[in-house]
C-alpha atoms as a PDB file:
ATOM      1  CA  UNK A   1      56.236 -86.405  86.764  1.00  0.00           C
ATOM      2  CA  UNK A   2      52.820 -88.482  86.633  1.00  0.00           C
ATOM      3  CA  UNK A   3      52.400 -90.141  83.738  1.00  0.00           C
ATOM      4  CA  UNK A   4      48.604 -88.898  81.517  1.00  0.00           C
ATOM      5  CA  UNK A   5      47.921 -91.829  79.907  1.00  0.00           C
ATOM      6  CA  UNK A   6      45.301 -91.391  77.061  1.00  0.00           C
ATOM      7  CA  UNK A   7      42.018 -92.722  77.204  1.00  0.00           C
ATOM      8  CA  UNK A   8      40.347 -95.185  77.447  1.00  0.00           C
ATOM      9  CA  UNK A   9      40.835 -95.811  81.515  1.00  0.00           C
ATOM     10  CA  UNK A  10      42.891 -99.193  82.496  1.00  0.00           C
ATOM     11  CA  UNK A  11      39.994 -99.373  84.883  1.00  0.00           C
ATOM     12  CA  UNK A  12      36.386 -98.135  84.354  1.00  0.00           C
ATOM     13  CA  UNK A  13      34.791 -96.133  86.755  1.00  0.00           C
ATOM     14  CA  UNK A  14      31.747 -97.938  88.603  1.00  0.00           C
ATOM     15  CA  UNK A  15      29.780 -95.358  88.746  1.00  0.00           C
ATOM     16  CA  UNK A  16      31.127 -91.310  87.040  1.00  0.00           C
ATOM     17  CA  UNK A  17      32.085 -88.679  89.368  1.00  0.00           C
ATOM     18  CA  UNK A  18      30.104 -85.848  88.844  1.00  0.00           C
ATOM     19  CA  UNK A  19      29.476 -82.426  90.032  1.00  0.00           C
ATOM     20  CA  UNK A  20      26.320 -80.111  89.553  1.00  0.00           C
ATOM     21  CA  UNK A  21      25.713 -76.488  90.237  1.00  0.00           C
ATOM     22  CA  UNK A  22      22.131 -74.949  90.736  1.00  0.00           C
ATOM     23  CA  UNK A  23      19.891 -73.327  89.011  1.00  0.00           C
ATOM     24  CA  UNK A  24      19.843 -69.719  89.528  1.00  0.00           C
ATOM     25  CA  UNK A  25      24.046 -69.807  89.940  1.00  0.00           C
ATOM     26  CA  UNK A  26      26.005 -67.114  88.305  1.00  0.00           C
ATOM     27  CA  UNK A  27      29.118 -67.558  86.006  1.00  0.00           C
ATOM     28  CA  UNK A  28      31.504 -65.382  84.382  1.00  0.00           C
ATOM     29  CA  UNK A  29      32.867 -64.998  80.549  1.00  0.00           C
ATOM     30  CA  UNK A  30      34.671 -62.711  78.768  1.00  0.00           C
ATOM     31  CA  UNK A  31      34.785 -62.423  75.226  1.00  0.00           C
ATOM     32  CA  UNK A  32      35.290 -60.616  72.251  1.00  0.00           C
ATOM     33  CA  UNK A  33      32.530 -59.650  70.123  1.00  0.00           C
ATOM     34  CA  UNK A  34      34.296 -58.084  67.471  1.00  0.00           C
ATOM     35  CA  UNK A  35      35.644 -61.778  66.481  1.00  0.00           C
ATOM     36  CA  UNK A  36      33.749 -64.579  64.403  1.00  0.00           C
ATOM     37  CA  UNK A  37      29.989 -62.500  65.862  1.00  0.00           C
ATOM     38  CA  UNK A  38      30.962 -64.024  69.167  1.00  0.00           C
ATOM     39  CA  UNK A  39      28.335 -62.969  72.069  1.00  0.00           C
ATOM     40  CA  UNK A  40      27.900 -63.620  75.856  1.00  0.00           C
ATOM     41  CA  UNK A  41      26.230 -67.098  74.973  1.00  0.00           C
ATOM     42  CA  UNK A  42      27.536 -68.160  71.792  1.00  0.00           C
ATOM     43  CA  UNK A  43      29.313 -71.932  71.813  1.00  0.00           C
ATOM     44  CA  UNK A  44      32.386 -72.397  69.329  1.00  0.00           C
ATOM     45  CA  UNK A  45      32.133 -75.594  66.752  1.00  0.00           C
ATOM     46  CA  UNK A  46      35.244 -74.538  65.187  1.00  0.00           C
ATOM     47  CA  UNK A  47      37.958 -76.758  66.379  1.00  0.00           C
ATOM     48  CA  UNK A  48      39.412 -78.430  68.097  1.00  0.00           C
ATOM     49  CA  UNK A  49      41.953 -75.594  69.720  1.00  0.00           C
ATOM     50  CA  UNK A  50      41.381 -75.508  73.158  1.00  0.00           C
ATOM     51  CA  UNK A  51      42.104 -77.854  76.363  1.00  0.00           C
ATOM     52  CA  UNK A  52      38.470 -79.675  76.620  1.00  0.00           C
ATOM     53  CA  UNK A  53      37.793 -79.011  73.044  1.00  0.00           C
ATOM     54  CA  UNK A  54      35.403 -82.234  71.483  1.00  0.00           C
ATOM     55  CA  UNK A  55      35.490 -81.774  68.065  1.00  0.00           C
ATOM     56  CA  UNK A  56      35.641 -84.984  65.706  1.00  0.00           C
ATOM     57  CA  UNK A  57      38.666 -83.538  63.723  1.00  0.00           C
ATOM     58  CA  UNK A  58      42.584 -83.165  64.525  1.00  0.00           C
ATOM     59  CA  UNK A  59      44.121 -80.821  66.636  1.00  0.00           C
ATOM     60  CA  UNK A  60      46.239 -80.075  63.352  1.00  0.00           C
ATOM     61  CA  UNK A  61      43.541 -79.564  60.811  1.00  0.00           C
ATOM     62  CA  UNK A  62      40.774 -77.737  62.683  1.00  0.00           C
ATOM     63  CA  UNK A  63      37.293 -77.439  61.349  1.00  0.00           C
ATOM     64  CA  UNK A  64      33.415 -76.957  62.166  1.00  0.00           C
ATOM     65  CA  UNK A  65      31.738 -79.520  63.630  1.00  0.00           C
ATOM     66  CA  UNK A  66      27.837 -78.480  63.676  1.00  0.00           C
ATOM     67  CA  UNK A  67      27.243 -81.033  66.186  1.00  0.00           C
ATOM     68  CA  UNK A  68      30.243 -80.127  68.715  1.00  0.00           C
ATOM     69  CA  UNK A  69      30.422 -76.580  70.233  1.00  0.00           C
ATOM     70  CA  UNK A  70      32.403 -75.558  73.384  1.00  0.00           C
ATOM     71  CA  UNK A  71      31.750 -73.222  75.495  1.00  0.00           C
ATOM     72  CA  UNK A  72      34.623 -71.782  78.370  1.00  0.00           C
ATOM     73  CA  UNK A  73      33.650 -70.012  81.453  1.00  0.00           C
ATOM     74  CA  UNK A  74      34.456 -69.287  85.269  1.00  0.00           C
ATOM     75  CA  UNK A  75      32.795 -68.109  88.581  1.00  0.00           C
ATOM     76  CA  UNK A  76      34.790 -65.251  88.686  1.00  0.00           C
ATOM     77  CA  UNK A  77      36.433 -62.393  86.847  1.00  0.00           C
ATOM     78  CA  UNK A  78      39.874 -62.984  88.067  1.00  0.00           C
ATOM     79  CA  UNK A  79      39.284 -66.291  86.966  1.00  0.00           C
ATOM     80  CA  UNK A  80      38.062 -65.254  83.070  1.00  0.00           C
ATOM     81  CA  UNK A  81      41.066 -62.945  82.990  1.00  0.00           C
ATOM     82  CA  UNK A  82      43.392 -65.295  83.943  1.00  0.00           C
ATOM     83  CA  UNK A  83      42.520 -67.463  81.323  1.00  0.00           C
ATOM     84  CA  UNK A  84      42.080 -65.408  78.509  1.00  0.00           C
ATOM     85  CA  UNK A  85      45.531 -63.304  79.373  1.00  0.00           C
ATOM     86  CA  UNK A  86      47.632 -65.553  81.211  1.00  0.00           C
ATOM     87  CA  UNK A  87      49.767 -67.099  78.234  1.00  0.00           C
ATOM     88  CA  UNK A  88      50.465 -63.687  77.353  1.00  0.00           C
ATOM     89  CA  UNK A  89      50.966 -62.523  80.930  1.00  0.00           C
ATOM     90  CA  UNK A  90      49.328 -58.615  79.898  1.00  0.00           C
ATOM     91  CA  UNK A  91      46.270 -58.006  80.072  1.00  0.00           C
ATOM     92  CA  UNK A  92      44.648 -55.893  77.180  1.00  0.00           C
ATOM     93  CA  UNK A  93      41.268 -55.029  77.081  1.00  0.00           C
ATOM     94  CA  UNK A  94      40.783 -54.061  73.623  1.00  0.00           C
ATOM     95  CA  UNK A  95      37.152 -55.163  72.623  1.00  0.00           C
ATOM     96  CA  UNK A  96      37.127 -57.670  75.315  1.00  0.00           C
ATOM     97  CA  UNK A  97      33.734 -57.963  76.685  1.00  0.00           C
ATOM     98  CA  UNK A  98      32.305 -59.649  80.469  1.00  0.00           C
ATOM     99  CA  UNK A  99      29.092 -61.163  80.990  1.00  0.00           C
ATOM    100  CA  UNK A 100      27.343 -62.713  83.752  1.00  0.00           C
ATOM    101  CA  UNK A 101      25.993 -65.888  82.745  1.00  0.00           C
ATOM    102  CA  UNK A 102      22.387 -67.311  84.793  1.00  0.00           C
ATOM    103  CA  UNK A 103      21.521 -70.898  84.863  1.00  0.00           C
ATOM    104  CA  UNK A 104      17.940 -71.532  83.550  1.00  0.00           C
ATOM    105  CA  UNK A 105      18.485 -75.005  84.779  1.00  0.00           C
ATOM    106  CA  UNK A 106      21.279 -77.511  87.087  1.00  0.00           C
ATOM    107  CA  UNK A 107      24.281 -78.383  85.467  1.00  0.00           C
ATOM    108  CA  UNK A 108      25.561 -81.813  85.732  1.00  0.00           C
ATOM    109  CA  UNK A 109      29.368 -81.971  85.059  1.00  0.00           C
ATOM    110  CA  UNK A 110      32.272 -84.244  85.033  1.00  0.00           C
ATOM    111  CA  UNK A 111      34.426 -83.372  88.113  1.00  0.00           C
ATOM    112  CA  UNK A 112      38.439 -83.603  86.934  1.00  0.00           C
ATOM    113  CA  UNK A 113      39.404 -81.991  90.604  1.00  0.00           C
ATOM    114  CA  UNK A 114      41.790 -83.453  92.771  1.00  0.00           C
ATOM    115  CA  UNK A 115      40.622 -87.054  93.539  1.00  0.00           C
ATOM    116  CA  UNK A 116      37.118 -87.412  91.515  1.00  0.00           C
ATOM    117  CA  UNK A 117      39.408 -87.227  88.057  1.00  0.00           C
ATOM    118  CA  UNK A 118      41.205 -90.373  88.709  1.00  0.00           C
ATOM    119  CA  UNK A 119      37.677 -91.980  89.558  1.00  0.00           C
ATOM    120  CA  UNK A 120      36.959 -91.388  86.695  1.00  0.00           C
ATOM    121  CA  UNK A 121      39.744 -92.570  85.037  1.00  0.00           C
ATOM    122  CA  UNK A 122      42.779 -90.416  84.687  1.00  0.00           C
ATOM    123  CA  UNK A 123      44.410 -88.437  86.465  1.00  0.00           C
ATOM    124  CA  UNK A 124      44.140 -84.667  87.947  1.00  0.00           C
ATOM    125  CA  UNK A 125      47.168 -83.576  85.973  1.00  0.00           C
ATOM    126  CA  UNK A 126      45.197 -83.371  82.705  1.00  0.00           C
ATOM    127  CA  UNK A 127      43.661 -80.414  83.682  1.00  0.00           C
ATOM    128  CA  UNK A 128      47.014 -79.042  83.405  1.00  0.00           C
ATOM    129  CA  UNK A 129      48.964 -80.624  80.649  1.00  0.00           C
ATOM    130  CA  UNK A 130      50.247 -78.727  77.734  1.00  0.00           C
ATOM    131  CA  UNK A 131      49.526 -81.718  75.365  1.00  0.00           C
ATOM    132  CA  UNK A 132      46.567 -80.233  74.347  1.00  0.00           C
ATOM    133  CA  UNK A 133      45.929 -82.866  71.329  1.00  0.00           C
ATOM    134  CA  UNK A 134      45.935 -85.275  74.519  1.00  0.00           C
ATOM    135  CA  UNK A 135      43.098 -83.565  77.302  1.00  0.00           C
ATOM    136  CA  UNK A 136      40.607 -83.369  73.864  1.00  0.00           C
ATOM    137  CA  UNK A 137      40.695 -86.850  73.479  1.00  0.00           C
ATOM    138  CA  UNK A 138      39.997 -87.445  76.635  1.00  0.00           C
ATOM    139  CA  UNK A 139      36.852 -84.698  76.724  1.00  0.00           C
ATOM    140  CA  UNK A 140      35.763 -86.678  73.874  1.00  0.00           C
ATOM    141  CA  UNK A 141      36.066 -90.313  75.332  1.00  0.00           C
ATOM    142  CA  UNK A 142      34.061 -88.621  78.014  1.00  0.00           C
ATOM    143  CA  UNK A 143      31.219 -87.049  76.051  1.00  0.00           C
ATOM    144  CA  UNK A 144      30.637 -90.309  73.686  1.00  0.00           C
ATOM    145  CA  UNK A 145      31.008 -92.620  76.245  1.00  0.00           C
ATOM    146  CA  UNK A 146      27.878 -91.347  77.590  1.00  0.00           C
ATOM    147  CA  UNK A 147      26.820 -95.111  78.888  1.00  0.00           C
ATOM    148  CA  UNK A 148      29.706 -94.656  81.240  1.00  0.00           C
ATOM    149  CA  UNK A 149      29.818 -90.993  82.277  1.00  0.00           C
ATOM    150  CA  UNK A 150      26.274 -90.112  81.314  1.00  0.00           C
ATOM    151  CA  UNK A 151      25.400 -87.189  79.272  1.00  0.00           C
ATOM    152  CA  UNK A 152      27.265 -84.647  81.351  1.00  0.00           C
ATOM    153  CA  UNK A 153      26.640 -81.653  80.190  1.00  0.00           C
ATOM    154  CA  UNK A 154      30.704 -80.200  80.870  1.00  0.00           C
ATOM    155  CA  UNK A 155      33.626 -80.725  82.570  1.00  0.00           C
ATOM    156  CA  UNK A 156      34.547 -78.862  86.006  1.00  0.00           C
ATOM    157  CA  UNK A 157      38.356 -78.193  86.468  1.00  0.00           C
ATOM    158  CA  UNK A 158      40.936 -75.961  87.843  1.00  0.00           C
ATOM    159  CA  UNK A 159      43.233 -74.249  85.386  1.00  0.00           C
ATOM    160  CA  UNK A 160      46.328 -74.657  84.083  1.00  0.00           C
ATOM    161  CA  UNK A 161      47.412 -71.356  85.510  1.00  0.00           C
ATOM    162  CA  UNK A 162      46.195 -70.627  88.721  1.00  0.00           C
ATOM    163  CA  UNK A 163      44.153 -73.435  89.823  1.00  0.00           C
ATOM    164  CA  UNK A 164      40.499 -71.237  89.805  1.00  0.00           C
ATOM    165  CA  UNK A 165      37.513 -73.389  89.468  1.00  0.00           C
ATOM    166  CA  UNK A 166      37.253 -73.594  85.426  1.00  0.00           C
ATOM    167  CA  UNK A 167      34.502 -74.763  83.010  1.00  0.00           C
ATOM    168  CA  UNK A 168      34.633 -76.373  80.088  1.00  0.00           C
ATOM    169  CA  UNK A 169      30.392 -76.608  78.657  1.00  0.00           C
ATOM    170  CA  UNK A 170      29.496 -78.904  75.843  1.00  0.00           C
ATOM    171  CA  UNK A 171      26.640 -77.601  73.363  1.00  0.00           C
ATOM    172  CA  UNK A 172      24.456 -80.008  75.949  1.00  0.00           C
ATOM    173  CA  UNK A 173      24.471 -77.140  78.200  1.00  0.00           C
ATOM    174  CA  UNK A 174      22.787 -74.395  75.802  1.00  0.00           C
ATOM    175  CA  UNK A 175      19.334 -74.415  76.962  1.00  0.00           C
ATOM    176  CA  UNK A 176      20.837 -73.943  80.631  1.00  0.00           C
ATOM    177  CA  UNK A 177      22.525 -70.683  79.813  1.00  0.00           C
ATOM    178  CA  UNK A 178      20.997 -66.907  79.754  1.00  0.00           C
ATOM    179  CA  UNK A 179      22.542 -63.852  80.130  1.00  0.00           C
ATOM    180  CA  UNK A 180      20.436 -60.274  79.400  1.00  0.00           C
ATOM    181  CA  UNK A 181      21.773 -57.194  77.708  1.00  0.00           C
ATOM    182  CA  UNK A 182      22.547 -55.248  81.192  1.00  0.00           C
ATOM    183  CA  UNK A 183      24.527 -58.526  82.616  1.00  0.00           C
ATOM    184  CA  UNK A 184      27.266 -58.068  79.449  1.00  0.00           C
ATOM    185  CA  UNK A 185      29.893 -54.330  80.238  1.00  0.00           C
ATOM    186  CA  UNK A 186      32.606 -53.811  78.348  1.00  0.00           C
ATOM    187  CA  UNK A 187      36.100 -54.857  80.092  1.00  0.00           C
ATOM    188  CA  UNK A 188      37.503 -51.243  79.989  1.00  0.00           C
ATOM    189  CA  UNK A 189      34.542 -50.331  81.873  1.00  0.00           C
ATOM    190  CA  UNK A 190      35.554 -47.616  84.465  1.00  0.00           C
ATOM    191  CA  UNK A 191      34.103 -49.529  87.697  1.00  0.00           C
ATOM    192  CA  UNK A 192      36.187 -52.716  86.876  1.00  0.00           C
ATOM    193  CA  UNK A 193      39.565 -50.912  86.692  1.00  0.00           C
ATOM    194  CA  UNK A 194      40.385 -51.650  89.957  1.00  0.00           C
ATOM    195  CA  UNK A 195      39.054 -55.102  90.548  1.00  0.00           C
ATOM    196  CA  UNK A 196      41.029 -55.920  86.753  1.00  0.00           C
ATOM    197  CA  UNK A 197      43.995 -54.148  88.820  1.00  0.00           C
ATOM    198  CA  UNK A 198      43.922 -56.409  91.623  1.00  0.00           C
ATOM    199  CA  UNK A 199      43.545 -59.381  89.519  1.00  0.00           C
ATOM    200  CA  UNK A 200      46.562 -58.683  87.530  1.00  0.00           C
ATOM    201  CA  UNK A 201      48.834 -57.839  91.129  1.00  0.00           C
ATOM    202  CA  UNK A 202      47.821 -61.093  92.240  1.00  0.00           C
ATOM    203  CA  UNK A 203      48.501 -62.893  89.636  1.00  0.00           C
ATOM    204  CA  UNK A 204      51.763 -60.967  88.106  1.00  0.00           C
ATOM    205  CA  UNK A 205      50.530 -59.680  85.176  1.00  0.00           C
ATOM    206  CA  UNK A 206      50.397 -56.327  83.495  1.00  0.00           C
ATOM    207  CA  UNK A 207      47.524 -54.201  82.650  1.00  0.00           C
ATOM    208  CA  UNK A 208      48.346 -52.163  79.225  1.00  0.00           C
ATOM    209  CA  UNK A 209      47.247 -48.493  79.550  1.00  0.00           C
ATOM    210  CA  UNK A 210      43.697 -47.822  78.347  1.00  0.00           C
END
């Protein structure tokens, strides 16, 4: 098993690996807006819970930073599924929400995939590891060590659970995102059954009844 050492990097990286994606790109979110007044665009400063999470406080004693929000999204819906319901292995709708998310503006982001996360200092294995305490200090070595990595505005991955391209958007990225009331349908929308269907087949999960 490779080892994750935590950050800093033995070695700096000479220059950061990044990755950007254009204005005018698409991505894809689901969430619930029946929880916490959570909407298509809304970031999260509560934490940290979550793999990239940044927040200055403990993975054991979550709190609000005002300063820190996180935002998680994909490129696709099988993607956004797969991460919300894959712990669980069923998917279930419920209030669930998906929106399509437009970029008002480029997005510069830390690459973590394949080779470009050990140049830039660890190791393509954290995108995966279930020491969560361990990939947020990391995402925050890389957000204040800005004079080394610049002021990315993310992290691009692949996740934990079935390698889909994955991101991980620090409240740096806000002004980039918009997303309109006709881009947001609820999950249990008729015309996604089957596409939500396919996902789950593919992926071995179960779809609850609804």
């Amino acid at each position: 098993m490779v080892e994750i050492a935590p950050p800093p990097p033995k070695i700096l990286p000479i220059e950061p690996a990044l990755s950007s994606i254009d204005k005018g790109e698409c991505l894809a979110r689901i969430f619930d807006p029946t929880r916490h007044n959570t909407n298509a665009l809304s970031f999260r400063y509560y934490g940290p819970l979550e793999r990239f999470d940044h927040q200055q406080y403990s993975r054991d004693a979550p709190s609000t930073d005002e300063k820190r929000g996180i935002y998680y999204a994909g490129f696709t819906l099988s993607c956004c599924l797969v991460e919300v319901f894959g712990d669980k292995r069923t998917i279930e709708v419920g209030n669930y929400c998906v929106a399509s998310v437009q970029l008002k503006r480029p997005l510069s982001l830390l690459d973590l995939c394949g080779t470009p996360a050990m140049a830039n200092g660890t190791v393509y294995a954290l995108s995966g590891v279930s020491e969560r305490d361990l990939s947020q200090d990391w995402s925050r070595y890389f957000y204040d060590n800005y004079n080394i990595y610049t002021k990315v505005d993310g992290i691009i991955y692949h996740n934990a659970h079935n390698g889909d391209l994955s991101l991980a958007l620090y409240e740096r990225a806000k002004d980039a995102l918009s997303c309109s009331p006709s881009d947001v349908m609820p999950l249990n929308h008729k015309t996604l059954r089957t596409e939500i269907r396919k996902v789950a087949q593919e992926n071995g999960l179960i779809v609850v009844p609804y």
